[in-house]
Every structure is written in structure tokens, then in C-alpha cells.
C-alpha atoms as a PDB file:
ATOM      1  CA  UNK A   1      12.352 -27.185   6.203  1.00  0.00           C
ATOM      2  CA  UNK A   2      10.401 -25.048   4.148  1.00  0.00           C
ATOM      3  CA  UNK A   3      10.655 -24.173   0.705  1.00  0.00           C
ATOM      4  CA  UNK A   4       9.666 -21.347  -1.597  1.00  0.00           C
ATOM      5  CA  UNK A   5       7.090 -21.222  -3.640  1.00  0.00           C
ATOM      6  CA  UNK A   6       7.831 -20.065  -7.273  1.00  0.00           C
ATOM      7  CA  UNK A   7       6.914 -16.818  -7.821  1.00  0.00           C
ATOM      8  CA  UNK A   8       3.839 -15.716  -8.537  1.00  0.00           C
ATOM      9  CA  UNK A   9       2.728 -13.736 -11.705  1.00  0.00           C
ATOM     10  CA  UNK A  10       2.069 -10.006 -10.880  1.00  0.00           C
ATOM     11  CA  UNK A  11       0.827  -9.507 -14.033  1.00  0.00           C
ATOM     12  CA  UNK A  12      -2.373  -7.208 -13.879  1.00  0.00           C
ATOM     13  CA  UNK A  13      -5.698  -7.272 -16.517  1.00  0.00           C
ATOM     14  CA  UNK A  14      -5.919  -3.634 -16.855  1.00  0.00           C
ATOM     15  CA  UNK A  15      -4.871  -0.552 -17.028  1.00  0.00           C
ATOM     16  CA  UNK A  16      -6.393   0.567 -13.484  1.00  0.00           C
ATOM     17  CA  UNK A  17      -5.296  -2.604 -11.717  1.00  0.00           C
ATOM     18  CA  UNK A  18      -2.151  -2.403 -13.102  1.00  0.00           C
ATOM     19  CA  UNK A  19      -2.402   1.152 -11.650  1.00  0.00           C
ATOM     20  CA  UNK A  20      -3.821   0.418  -8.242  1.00  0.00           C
ATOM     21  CA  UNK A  21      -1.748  -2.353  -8.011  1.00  0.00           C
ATOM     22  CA  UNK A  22       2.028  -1.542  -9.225  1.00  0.00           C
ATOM     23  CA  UNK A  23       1.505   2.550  -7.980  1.00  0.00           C
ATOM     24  CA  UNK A  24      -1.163   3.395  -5.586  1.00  0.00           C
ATOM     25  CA  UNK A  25       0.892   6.399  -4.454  1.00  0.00           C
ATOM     26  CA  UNK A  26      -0.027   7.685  -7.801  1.00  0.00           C
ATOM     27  CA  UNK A  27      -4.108   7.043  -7.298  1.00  0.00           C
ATOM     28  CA  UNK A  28      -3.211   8.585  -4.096  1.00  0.00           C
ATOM     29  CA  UNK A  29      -2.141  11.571  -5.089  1.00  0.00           C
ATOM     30  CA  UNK A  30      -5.200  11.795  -8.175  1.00  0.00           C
ATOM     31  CA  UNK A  31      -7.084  11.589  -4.772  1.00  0.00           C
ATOM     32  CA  UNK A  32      -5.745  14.298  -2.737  1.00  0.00           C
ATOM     33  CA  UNK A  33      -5.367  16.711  -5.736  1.00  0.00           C
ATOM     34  CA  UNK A  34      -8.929  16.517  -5.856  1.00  0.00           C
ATOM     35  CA  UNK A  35      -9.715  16.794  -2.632  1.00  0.00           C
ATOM     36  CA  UNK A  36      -7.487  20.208  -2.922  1.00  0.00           C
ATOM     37  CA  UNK A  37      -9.362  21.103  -5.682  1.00  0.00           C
ATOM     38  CA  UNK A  38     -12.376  21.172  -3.826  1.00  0.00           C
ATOM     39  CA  UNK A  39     -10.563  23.565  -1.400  1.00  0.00           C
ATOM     40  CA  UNK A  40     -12.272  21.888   1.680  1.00  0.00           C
ATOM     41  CA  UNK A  41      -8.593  22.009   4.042  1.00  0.00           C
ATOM     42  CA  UNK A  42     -11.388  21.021   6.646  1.00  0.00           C
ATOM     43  CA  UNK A  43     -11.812  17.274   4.901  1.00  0.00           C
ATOM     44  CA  UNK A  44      -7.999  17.286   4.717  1.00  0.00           C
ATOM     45  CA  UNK A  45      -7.067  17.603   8.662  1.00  0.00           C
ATOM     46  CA  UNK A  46      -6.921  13.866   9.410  1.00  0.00           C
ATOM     47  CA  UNK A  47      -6.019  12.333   5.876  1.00  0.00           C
ATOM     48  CA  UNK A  48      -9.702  10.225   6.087  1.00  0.00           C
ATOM     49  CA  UNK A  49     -10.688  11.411   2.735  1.00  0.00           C
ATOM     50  CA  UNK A  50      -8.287   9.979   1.623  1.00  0.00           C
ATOM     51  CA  UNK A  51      -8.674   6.350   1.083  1.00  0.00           C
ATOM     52  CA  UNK A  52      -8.174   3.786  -1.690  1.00  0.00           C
ATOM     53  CA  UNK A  53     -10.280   1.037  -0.357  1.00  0.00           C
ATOM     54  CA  UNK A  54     -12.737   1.062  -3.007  1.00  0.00           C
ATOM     55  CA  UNK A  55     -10.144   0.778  -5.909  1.00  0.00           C
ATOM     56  CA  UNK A  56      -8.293  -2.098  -3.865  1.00  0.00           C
ATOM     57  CA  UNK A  57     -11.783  -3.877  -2.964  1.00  0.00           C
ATOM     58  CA  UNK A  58     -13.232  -3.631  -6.875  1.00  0.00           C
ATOM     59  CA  UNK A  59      -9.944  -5.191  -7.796  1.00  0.00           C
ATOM     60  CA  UNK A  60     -10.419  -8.252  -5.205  1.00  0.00           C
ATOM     61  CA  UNK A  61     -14.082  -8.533  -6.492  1.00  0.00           C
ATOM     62  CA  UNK A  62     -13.055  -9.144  -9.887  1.00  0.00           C
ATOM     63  CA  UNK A  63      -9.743 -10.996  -9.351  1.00  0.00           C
ATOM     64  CA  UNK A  64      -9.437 -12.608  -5.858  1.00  0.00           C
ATOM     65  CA  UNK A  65      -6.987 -11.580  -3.750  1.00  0.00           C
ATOM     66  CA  UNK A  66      -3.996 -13.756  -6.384  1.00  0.00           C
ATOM     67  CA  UNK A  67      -4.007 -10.513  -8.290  1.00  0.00           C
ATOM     68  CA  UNK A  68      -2.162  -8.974  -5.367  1.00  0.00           C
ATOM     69  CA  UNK A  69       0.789 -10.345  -5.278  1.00  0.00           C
ATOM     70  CA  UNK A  70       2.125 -12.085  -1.904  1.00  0.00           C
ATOM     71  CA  UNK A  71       5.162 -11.219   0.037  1.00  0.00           C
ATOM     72  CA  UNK A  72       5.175 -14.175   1.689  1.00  0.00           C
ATOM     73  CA  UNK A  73       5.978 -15.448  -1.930  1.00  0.00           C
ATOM     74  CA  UNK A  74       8.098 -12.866  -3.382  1.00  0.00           C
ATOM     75  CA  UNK A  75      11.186 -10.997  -1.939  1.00  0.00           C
ATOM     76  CA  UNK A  76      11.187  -7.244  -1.473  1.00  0.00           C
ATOM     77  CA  UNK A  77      13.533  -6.874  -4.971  1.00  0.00           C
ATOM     78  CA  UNK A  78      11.261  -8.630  -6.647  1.00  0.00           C
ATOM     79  CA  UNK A  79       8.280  -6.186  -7.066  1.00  0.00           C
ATOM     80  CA  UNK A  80       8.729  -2.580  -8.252  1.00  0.00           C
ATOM     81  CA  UNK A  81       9.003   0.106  -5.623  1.00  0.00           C
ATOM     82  CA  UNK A  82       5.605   1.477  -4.023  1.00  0.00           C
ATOM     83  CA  UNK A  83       3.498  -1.535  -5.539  1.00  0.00           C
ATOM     84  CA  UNK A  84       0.651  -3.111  -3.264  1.00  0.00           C
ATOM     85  CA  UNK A  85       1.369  -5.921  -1.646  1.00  0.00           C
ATOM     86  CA  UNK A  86      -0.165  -8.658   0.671  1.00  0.00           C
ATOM     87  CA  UNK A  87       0.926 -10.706   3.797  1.00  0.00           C
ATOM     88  CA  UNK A  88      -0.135 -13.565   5.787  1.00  0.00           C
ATOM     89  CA  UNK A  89       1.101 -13.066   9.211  1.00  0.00           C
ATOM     90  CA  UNK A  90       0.331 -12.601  13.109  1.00  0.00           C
ATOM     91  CA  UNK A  91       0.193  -9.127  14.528  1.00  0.00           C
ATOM     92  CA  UNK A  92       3.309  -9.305  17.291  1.00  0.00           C
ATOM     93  CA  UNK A  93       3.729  -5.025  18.559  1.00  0.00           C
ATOM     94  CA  UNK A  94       1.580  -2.707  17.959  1.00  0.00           C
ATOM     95  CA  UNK A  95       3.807   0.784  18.345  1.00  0.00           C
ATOM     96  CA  UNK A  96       2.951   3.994  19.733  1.00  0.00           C
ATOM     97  CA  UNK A  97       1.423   6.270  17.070  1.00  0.00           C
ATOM     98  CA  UNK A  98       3.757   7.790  14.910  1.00  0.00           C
ATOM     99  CA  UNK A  99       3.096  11.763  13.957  1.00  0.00           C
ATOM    100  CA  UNK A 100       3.756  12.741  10.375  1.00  0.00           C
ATOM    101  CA  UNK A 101       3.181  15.790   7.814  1.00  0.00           C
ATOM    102  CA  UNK A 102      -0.384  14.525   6.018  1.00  0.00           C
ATOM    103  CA  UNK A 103       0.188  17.778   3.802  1.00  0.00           C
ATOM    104  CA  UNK A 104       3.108  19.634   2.648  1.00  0.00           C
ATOM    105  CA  UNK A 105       4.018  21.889   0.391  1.00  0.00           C
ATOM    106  CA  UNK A 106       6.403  21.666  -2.507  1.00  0.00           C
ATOM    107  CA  UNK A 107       7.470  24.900  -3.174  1.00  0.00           C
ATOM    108  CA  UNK A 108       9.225  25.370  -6.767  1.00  0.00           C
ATOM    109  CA  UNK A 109      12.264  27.724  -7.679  1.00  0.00           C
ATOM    110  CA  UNK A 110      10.065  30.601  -9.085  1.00  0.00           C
ATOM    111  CA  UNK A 111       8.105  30.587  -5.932  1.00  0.00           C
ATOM    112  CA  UNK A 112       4.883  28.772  -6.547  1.00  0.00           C
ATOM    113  CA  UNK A 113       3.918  26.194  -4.483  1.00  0.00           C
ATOM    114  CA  UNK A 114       1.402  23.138  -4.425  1.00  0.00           C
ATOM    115  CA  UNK A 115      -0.118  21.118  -1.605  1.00  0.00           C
ATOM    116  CA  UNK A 116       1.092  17.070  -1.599  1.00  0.00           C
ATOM    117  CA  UNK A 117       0.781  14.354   0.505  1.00  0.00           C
ATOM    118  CA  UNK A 118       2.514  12.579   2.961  1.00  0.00           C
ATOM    119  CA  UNK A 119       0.609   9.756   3.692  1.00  0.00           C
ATOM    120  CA  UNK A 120       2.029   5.975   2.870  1.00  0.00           C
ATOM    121  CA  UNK A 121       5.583   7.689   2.650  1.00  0.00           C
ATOM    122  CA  UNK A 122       8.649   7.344   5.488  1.00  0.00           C
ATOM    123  CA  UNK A 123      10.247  10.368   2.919  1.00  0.00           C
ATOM    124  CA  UNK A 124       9.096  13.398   0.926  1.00  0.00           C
ATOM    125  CA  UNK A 125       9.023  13.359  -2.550  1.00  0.00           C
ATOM    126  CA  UNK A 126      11.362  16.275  -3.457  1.00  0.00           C
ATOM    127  CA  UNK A 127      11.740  17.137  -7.196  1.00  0.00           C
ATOM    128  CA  UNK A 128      15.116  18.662  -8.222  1.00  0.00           C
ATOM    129  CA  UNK A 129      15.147  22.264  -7.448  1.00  0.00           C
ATOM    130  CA  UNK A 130      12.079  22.275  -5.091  1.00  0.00           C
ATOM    131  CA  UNK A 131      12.113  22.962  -1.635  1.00  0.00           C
ATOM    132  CA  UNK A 132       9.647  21.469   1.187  1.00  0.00           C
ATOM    133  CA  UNK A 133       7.262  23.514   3.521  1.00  0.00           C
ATOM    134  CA  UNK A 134       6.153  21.135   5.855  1.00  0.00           C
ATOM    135  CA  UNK A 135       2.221  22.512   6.991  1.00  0.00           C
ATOM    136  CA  UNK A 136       1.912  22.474  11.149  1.00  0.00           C
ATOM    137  CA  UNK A 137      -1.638  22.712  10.683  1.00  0.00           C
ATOM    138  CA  UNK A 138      -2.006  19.223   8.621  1.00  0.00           C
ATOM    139  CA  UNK A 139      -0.497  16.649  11.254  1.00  0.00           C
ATOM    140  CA  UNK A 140      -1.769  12.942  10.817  1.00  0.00           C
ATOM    141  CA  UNK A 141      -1.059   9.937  12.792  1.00  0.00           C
ATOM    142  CA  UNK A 142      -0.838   6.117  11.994  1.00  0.00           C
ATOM    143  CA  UNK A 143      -0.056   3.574  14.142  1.00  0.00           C
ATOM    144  CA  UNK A 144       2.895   0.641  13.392  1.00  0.00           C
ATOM    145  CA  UNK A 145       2.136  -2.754  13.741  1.00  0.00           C
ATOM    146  CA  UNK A 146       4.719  -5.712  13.732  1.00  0.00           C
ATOM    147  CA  UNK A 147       4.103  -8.405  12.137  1.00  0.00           C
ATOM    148  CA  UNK A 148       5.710 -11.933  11.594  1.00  0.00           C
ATOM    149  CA  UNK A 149       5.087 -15.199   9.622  1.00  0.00           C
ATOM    150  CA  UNK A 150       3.222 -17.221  10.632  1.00  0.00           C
ATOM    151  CA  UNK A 151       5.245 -19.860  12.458  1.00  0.00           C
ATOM    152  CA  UNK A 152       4.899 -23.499  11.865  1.00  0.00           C
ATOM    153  CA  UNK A 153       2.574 -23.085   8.558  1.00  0.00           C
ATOM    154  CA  UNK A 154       2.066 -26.194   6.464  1.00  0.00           C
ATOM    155  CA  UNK A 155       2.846 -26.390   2.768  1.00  0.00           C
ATOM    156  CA  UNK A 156      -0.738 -26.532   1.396  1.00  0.00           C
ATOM    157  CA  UNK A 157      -1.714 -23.541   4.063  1.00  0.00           C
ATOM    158  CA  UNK A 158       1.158 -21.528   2.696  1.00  0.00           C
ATOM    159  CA  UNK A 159      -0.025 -22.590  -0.612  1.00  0.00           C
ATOM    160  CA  UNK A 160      -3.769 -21.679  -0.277  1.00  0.00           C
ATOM    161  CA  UNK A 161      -3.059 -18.247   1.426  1.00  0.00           C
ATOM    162  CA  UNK A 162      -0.586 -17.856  -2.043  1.00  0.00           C
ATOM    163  CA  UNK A 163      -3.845 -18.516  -4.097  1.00  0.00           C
ATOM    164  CA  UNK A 164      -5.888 -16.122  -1.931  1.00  0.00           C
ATOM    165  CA  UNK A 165      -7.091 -18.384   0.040  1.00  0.00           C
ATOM    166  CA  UNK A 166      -8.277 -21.424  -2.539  1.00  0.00           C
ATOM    167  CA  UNK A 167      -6.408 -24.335  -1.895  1.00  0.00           C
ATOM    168  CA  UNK A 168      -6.135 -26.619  -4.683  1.00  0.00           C
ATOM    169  CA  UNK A 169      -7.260 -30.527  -4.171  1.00  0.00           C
ATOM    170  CA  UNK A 170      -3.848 -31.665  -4.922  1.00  0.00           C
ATOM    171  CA  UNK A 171      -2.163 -29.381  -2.522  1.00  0.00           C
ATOM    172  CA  UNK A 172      -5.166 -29.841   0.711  1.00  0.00           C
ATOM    173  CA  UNK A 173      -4.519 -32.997   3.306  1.00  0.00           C
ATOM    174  CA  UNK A 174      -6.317 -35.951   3.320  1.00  0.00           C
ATOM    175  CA  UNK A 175      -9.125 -36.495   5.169  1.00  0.00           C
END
């Protein structure tokens, strides 16, 4: 049998890891608001402009993949809502591609409206009072894919994929 690792700290060095990595919805959206601001709708058909890869990857470089904390680790109630997290798994499904509004807009009781985005979301975000326009003309797609834990993992494995991938001495087999 198995058993679970203590949790992990998901404590985070600064101020924009701590963003990228407890609310990248909210680098998202600093991201698409410019992109509006630039008033190219063109760059905004697919949702590729749109990418935090960069943020994520300078935040590896400087502090390994452990700074991101593991759900293979940590339960769902354990890490605040819309943080970044990783998992070790195997890819089982890959689902047909699912259509969604990329772009909306939030249209406020007085009448003015503002573009947002829909990507990384299952639901709108709908202050109170606001209604939602959804655009026809800003349709993305992403693809599901299902995946499970890996079956059969040992303990230092589990252990070395919870340290981003350096296994500790004490915790590796014996040769």
C-alpha cells in the first residue's frame, strides 16, 4: 500500500511567482487586456497570443519544478482555487475538441461593456449586476485529455517526481 507524502510547501519567493503560481487567471487576463489594448481582434481569433509559458518557464529556471506544487501530493482542498498545479501521470483519452467563447463581453448595468476571456475557465466570471455577451466571432477550441496515476509507482519514484524530479540518495534504490 501506498502512503502519502506530507505535503509539500507552496510557499512562493516572490511576488510574481507567488502571482504566476497561486493566480495565473489573473496574469491571464493582464495578458489579454493588453492584447485588447492593442486593438489587433485579428491576434485574438484563436487565443495563441495568449500564453503564459514564459512566466511559468522563468519560474522553473529559477526554482525547479518543487516550486509548483504537486497534485499527486496535495488534495484538490488543499491549494487555493485557480492556482497552478503539476501532475505525474499517463495520458489514458484524449476527447474530442471542446468549443468555447475565447472572448466575451461583460456588459455592466449602465451599458458599457469590456472584452474578457474565456480561456482556462469551465464558467464565466460574472460580477454582480453584469450581464454576459458571448462574441460568435471569437470561438476557440482545446482538446481534453484524461489522465491517471501512474500505476504501480515506487516510493522513491513518487518521491523524486515530488522533488521535481531529484531524488534524494536516501530515498533512490540500491544498486
Amino acid at each position: 500500500r501506498h502512503e502519502r507524502a506530507k505535503p509539500q510547501s507552496i510557499e512562493m519567493p516572490s511576488e510574481m511567482h507567488s502571482t504566476i503560481l497561486s493566480n495565473p487567471l489573473s496574469e491571464l487576463n493582464a495578458a489579454f487586456d493588453a492584447a485588447c489594448a492593442k486593438g489587433d481582434e485579428a491576434a485574438l481569433k484563436h487565443g495563441a497570443v495568449l500564453s503564459l509559458a514564459s512566466k511559468v518557464e522563468a519560474v522553473l529556471e529559477r526554482d525547479g519544478a518543487s516550486a509548483v506544487p504537486s497534485l499527486n501530493v496535495l488534495r484538490q482542498e488543499e491549494l487555493p482555487a485557480g492556482a497552478l498545479v503539476r501532475f505525474q501521470g499517463m495520458v489514458m483519452d484524449m476527447h474530442d475538441p471542446e468549443y468555447y467563447a475565447g472572448v466575451y463581453e461583460e456588459v455592466r448595468p449602465d451599458g458599457a461593456s469590456r472584452m474578457r476571456t474565456g480561456k482556462f475557465r469551465d464558467t464565466f466570471d460574472e460580477p454582480a449586476g453584469c450581464t454576459i455577451r458571448p462574441r460568435s466571432d471569437f470561438t476557440w477550441q482545446r482538446t481534453p485529455i484524461v489522465v491517471a496515476p501512474l500505476p504501480g509507482q515506487t516510493a522513491w519514484a513518487a518521491a523524486a517526481a515530488v522533488n521535481g524530479g531529484a531524488a534524494s540518495s536516501a530515498a533512490a534504490p540500491a544498486a
